[in-house]
N, C-alpha and C. Protein backbone atom coordinates (compact mmCIF):
# COMPACT_ATOMS: atom_id res chain seq x y z
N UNK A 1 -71.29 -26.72 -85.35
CA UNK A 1 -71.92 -25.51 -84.84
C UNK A 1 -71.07 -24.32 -85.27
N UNK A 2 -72.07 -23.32 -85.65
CA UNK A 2 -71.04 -22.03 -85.95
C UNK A 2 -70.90 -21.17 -85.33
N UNK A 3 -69.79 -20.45 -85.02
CA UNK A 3 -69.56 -19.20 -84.10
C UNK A 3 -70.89 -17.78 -83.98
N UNK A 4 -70.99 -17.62 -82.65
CA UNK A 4 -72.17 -16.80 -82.94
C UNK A 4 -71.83 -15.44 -83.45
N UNK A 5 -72.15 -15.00 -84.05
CA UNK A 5 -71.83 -13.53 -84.73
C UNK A 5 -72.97 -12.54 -84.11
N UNK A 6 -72.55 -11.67 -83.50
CA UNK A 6 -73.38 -10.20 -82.83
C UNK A 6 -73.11 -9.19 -83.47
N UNK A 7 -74.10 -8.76 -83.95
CA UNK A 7 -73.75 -7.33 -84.87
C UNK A 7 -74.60 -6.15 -83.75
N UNK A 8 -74.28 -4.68 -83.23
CA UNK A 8 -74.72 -4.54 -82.58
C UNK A 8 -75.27 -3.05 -83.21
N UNK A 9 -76.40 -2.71 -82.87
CA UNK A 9 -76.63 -1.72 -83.77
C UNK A 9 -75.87 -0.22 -83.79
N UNK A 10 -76.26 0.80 -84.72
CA UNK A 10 -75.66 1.60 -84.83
C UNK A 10 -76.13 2.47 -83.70
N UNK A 11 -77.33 2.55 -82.99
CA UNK A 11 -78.27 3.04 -82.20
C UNK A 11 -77.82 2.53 -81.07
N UNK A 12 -76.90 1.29 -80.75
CA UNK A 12 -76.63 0.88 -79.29
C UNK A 12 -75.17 1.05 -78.88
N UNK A 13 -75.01 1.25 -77.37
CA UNK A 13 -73.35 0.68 -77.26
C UNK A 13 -73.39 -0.57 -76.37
N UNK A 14 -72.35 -0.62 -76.13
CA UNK A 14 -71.79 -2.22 -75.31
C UNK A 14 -72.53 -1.67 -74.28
N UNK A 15 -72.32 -0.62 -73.56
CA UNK A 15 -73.18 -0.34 -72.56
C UNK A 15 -74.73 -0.08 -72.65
N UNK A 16 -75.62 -0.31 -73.26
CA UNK A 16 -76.39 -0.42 -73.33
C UNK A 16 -77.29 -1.23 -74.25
N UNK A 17 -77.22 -2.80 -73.13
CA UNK A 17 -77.81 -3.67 -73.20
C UNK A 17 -79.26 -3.97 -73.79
N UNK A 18 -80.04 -2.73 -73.85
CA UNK A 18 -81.15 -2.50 -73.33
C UNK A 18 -81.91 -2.52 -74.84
N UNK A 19 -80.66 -2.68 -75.67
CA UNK A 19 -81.33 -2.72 -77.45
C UNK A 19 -82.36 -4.31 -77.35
N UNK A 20 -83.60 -3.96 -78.08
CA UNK A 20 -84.08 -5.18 -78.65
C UNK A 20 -83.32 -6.05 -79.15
N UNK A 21 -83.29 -7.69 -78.71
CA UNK A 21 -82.75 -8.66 -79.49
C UNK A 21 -83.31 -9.90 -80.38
N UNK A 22 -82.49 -10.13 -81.56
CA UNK A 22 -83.56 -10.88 -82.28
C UNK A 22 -82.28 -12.11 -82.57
N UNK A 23 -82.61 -13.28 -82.83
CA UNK A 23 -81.82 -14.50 -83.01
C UNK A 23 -82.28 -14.90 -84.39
N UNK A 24 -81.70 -15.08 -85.45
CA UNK A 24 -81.61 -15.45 -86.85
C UNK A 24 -81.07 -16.66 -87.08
N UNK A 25 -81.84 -17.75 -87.51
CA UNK A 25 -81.25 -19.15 -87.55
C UNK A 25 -81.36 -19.51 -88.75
N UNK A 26 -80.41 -19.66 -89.41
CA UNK A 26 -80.61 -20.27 -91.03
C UNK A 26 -79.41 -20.49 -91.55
N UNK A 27 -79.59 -21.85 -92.24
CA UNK A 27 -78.05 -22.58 -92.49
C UNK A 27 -77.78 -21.78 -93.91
N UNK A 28 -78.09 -20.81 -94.18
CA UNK A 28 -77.64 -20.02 -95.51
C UNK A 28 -76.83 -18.82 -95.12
N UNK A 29 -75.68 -18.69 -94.91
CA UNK A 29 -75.06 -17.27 -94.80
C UNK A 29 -75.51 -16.05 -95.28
N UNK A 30 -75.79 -16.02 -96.70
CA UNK A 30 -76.58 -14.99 -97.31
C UNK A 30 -77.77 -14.59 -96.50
N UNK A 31 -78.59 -15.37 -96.50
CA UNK A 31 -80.16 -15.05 -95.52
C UNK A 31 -79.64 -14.27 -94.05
N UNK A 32 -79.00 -15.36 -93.48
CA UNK A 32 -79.23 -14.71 -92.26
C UNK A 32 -77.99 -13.42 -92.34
N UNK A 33 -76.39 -12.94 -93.31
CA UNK A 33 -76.55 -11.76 -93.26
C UNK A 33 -77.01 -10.52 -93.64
N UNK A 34 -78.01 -11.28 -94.63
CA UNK A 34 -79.19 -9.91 -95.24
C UNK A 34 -79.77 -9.67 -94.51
N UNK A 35 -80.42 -10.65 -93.04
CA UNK A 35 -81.10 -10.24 -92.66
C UNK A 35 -80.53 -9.55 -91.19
N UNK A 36 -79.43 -9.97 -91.05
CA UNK A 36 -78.69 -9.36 -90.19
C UNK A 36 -78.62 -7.43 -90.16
N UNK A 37 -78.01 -7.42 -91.46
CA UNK A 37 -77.85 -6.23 -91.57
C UNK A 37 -79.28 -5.24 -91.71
N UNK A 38 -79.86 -5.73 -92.31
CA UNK A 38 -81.27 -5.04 -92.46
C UNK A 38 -81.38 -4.80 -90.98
N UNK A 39 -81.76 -5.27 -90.11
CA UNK A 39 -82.14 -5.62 -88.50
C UNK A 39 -81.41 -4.78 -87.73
N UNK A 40 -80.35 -4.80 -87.98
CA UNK A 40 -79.02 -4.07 -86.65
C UNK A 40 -79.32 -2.55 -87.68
N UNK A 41 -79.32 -2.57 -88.96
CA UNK A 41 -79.81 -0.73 -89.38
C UNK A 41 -81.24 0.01 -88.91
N UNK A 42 -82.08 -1.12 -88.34
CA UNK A 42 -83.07 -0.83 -87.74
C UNK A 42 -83.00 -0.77 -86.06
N UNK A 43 -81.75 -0.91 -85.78
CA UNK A 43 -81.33 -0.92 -84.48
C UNK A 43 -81.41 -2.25 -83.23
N UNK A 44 -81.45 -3.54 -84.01
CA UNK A 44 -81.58 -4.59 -83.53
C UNK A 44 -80.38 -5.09 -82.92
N UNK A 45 -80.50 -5.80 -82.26
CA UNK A 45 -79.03 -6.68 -81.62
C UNK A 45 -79.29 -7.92 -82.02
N UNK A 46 -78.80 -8.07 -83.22
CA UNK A 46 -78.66 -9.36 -83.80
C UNK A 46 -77.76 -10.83 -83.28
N UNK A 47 -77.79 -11.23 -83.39
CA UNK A 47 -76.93 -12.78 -83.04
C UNK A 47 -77.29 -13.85 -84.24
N UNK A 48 -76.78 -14.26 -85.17
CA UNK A 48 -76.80 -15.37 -86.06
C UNK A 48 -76.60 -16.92 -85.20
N UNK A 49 -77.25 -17.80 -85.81
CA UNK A 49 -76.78 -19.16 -86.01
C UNK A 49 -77.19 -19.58 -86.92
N UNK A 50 -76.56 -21.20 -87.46
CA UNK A 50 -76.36 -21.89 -88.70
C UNK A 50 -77.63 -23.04 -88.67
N UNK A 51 -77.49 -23.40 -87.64
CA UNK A 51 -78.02 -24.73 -87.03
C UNK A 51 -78.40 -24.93 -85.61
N UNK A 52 -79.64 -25.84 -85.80
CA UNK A 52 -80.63 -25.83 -84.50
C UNK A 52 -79.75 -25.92 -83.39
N UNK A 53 -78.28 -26.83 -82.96
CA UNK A 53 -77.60 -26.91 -82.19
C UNK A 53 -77.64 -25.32 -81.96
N UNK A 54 -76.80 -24.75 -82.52
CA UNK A 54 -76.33 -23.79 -82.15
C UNK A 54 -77.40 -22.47 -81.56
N UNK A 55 -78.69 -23.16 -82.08
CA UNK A 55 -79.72 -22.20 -81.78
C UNK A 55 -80.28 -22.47 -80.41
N UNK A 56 -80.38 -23.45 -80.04
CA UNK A 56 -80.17 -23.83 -78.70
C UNK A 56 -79.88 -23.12 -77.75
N UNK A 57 -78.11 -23.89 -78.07
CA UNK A 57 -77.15 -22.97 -77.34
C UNK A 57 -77.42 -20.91 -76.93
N UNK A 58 -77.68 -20.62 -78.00
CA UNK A 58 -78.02 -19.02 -78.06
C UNK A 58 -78.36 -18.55 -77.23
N UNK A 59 -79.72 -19.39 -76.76
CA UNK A 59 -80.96 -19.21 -76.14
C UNK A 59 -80.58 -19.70 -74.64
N UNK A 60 -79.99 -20.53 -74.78
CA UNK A 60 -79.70 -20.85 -73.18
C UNK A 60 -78.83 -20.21 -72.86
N UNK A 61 -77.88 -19.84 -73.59
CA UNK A 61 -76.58 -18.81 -72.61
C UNK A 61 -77.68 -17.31 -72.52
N UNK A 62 -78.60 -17.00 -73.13
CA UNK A 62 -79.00 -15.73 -73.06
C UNK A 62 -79.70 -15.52 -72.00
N UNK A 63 -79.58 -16.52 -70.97
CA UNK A 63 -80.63 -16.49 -69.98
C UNK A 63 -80.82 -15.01 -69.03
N UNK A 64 -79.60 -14.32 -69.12
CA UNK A 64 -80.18 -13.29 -68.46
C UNK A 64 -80.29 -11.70 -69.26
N UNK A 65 -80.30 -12.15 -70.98
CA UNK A 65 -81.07 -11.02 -71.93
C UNK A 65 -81.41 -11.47 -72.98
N UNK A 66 -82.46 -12.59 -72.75
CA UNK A 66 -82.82 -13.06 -73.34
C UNK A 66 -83.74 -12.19 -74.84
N UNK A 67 -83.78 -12.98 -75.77
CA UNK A 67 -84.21 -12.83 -77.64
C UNK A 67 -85.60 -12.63 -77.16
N UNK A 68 -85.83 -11.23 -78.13
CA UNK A 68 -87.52 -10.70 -78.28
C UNK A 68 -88.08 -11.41 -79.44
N UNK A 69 -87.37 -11.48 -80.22
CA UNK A 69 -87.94 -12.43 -81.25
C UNK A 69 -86.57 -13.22 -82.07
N UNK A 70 -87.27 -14.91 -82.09
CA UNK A 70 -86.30 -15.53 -83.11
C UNK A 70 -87.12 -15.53 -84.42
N UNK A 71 -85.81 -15.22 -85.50
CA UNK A 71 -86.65 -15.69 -87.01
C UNK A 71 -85.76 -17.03 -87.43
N UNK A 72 -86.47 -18.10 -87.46
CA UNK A 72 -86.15 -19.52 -87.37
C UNK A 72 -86.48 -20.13 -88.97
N UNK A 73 -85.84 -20.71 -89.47
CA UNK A 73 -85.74 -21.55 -90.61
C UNK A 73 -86.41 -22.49 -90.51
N UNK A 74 -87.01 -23.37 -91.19
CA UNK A 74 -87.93 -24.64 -91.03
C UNK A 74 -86.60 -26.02 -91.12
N UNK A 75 -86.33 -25.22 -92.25
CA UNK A 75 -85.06 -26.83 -92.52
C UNK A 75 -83.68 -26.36 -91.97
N UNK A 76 -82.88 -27.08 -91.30
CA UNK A 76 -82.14 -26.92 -90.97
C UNK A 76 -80.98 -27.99 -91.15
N UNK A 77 -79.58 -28.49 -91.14
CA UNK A 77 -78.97 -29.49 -91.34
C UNK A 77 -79.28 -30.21 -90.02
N UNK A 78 -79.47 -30.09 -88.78
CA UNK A 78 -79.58 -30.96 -88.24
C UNK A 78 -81.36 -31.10 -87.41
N UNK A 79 -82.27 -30.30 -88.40
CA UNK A 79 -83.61 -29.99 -87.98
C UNK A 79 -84.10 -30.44 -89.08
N UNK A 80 -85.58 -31.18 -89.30
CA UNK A 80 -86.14 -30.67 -90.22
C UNK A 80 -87.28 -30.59 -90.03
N UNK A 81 -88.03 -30.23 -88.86
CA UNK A 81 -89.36 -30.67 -88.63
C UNK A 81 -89.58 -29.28 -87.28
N UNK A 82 -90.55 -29.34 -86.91
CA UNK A 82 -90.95 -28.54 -86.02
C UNK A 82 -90.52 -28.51 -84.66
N UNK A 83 -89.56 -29.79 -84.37
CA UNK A 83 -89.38 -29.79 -82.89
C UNK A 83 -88.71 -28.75 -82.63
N UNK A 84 -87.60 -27.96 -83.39
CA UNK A 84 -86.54 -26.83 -82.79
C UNK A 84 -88.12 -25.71 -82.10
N UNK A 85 -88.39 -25.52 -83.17
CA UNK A 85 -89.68 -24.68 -82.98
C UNK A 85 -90.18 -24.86 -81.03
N UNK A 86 -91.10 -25.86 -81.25
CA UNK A 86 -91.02 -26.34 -80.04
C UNK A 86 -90.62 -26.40 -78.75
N UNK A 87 -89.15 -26.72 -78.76
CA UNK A 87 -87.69 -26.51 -78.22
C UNK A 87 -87.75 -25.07 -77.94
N UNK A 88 -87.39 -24.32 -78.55
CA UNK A 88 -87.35 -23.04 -78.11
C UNK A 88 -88.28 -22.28 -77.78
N UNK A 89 -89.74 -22.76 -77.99
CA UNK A 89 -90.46 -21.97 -77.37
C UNK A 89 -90.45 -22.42 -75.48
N UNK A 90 -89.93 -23.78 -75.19
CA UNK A 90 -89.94 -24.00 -73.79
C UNK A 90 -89.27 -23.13 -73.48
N UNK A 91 -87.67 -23.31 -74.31
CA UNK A 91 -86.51 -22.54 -73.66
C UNK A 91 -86.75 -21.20 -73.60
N UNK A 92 -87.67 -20.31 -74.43
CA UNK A 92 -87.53 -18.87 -74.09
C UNK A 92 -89.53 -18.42 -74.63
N UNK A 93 -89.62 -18.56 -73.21
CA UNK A 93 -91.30 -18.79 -73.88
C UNK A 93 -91.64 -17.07 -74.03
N UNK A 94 -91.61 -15.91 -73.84
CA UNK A 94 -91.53 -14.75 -74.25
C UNK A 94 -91.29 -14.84 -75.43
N UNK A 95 -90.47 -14.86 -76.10
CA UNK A 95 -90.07 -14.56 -77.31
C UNK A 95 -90.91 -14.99 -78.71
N UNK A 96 -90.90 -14.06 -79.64
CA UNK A 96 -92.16 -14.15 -80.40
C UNK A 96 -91.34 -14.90 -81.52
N UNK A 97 -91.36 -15.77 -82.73
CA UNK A 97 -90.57 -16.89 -83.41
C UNK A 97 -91.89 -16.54 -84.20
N UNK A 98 -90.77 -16.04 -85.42
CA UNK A 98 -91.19 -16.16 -87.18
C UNK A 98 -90.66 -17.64 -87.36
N UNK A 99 -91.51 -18.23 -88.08
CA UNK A 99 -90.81 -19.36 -89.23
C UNK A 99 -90.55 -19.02 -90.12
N UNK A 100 -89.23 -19.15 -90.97
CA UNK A 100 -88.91 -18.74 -92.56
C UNK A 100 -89.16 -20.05 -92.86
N UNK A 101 -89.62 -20.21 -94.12
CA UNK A 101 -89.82 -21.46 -95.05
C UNK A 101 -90.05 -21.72 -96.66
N UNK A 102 -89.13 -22.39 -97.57
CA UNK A 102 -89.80 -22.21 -98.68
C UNK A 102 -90.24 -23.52 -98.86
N UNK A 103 -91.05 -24.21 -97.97
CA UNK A 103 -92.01 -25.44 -97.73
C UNK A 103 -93.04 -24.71 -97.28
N UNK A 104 -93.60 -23.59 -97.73
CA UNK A 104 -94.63 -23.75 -96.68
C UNK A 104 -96.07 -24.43 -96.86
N UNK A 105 -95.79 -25.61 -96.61
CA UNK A 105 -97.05 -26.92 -96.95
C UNK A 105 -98.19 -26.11 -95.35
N UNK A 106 -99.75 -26.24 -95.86
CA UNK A 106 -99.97 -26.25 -94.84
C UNK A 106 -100.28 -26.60 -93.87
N UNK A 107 -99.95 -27.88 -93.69
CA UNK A 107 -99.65 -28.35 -92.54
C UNK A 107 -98.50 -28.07 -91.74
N UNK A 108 -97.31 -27.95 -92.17
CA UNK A 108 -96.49 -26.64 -91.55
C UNK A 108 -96.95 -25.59 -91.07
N UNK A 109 -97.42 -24.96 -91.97
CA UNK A 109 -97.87 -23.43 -91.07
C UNK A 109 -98.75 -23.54 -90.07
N UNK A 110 -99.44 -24.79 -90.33
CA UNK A 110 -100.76 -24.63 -89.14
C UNK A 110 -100.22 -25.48 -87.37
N UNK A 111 -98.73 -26.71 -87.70
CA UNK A 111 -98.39 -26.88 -86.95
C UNK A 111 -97.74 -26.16 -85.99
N UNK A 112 -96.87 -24.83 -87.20
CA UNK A 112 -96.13 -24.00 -86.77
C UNK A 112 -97.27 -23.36 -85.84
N UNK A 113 -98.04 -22.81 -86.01
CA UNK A 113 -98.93 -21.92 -85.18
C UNK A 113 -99.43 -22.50 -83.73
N UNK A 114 -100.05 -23.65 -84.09
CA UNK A 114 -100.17 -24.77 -83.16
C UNK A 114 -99.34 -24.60 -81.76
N UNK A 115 -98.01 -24.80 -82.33
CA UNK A 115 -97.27 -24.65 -81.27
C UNK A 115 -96.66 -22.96 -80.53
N UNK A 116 -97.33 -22.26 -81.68
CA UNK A 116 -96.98 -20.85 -80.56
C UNK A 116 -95.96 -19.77 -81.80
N UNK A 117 -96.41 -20.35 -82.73
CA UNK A 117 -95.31 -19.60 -84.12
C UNK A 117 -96.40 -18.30 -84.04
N UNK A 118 -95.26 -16.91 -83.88
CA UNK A 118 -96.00 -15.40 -84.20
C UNK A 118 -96.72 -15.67 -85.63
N UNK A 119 -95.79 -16.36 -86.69
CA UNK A 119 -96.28 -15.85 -87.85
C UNK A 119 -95.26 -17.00 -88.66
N UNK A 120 -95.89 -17.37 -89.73
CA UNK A 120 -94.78 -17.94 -90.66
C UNK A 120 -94.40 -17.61 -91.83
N UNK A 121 -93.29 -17.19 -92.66
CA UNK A 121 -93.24 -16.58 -93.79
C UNK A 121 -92.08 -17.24 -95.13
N UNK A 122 -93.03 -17.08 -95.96
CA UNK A 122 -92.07 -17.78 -97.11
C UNK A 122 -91.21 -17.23 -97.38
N UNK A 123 -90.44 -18.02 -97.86
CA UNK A 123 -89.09 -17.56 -98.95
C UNK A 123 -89.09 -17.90 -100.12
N UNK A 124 -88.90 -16.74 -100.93
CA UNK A 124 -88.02 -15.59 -100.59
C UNK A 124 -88.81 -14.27 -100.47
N UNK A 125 -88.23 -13.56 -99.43
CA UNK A 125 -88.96 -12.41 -99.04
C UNK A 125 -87.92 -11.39 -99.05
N UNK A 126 -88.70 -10.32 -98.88
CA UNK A 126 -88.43 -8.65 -99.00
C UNK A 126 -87.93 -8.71 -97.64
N UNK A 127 -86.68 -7.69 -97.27
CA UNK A 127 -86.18 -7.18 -96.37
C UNK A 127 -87.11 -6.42 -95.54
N UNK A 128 -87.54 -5.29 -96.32
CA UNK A 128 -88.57 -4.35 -95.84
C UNK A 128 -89.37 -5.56 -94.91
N UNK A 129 -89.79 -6.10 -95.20
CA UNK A 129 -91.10 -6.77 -94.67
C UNK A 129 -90.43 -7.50 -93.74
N UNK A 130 -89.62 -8.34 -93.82
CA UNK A 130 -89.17 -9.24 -92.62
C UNK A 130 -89.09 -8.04 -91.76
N UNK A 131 -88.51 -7.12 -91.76
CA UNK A 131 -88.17 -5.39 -91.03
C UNK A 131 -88.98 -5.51 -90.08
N UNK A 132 -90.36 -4.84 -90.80
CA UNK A 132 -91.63 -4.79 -90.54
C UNK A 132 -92.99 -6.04 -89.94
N UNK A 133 -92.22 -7.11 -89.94
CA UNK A 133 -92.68 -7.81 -89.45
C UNK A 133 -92.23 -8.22 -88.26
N UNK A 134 -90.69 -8.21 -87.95
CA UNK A 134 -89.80 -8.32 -86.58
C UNK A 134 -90.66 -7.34 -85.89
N UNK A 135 -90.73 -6.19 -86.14
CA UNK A 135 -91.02 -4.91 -85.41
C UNK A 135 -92.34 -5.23 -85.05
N UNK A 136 -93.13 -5.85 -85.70
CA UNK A 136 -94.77 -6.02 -85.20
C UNK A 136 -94.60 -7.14 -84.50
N UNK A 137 -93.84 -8.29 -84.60
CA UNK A 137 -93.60 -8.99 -83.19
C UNK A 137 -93.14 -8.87 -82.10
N UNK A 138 -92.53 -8.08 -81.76
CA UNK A 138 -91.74 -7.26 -81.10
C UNK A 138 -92.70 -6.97 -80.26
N UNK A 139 -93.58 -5.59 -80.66
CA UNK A 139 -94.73 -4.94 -80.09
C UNK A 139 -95.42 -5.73 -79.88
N UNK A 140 -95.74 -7.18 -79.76
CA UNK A 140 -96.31 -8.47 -79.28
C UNK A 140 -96.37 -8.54 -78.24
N UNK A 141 -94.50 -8.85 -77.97
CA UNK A 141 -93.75 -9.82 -77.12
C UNK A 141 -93.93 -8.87 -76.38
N UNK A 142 -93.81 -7.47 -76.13
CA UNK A 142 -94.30 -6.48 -75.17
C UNK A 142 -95.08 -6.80 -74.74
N UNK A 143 -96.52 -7.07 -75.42
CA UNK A 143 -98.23 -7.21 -74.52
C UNK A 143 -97.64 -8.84 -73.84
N UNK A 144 -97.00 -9.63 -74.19
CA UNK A 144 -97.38 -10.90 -73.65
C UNK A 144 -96.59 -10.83 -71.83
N UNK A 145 -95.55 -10.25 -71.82
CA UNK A 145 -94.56 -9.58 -70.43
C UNK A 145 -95.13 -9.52 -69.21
């Protein structure tokens, strides 16, 4: 499991909790800090993990500020199938969950949905758009509250 990394935006302080949070799970360092940084310049309160363990974990210690949206990896080293998906939608049923995938067979995407996936998106993708797509889940996870 890897250490969680919080990047906090330029728009927030420690005292104010109150920034949108998004959870980034992907066993690629690159991905999740491109997408890190993109996110926290848009004023996000980011948190990374590597692996479904650790994505878990995230989600359960966050119990009392809890993730507006996770963007979740399909494959993972110790995932490779839809249950994390699953899993975390019990653990944090608010929260709106992109799938990243460069499988996207569709039977994936349609399981992904199945179980409560906002949206699923291939890789490799544009910053802009993952951006823009956090942000329209976001404004989701609002109506669902």
């Amino acid at each position: 499991m890897d250490p969680v990394q919080t990047r906090e935006s330029p728009r927030s302080t420690a005292k104010n909790s109150a920034s949108p949070r998004v959870l980034v799970v992907d066993d690629e360092p690159l991905i999740r800090w491109s997408v890190s940084e993109t996110l926290s310049d848009c004023g996000w309160e980011v948190v990374e993990r590597g692996d479904a363990s650790g994505a878990r974990s995230a989600v359960r210690d966050a119990a009392d500020h809890m993730f507006d949206v996770v963007l979740l990896d399909y494959r993972l080293p110790d995932s490779d199938d839809l249950g994390l998906l699953e899993s975390l939608r019990t653990l944090s049923p608010h929260a709106q969950i992109i799938l990243m995938t460069a499988f996207g067979k569709p039977e994936v995407v349609r399981g992904a949905l199945d179980l409560g996936a906002y949206r699923v998106i291939s890789k490799p993708f544009e910053m802009q758009a993952i951006a823009e797509l956090v942000a329209q889940a976001y404004g989701a996870s609002d109506s669902r509250h």
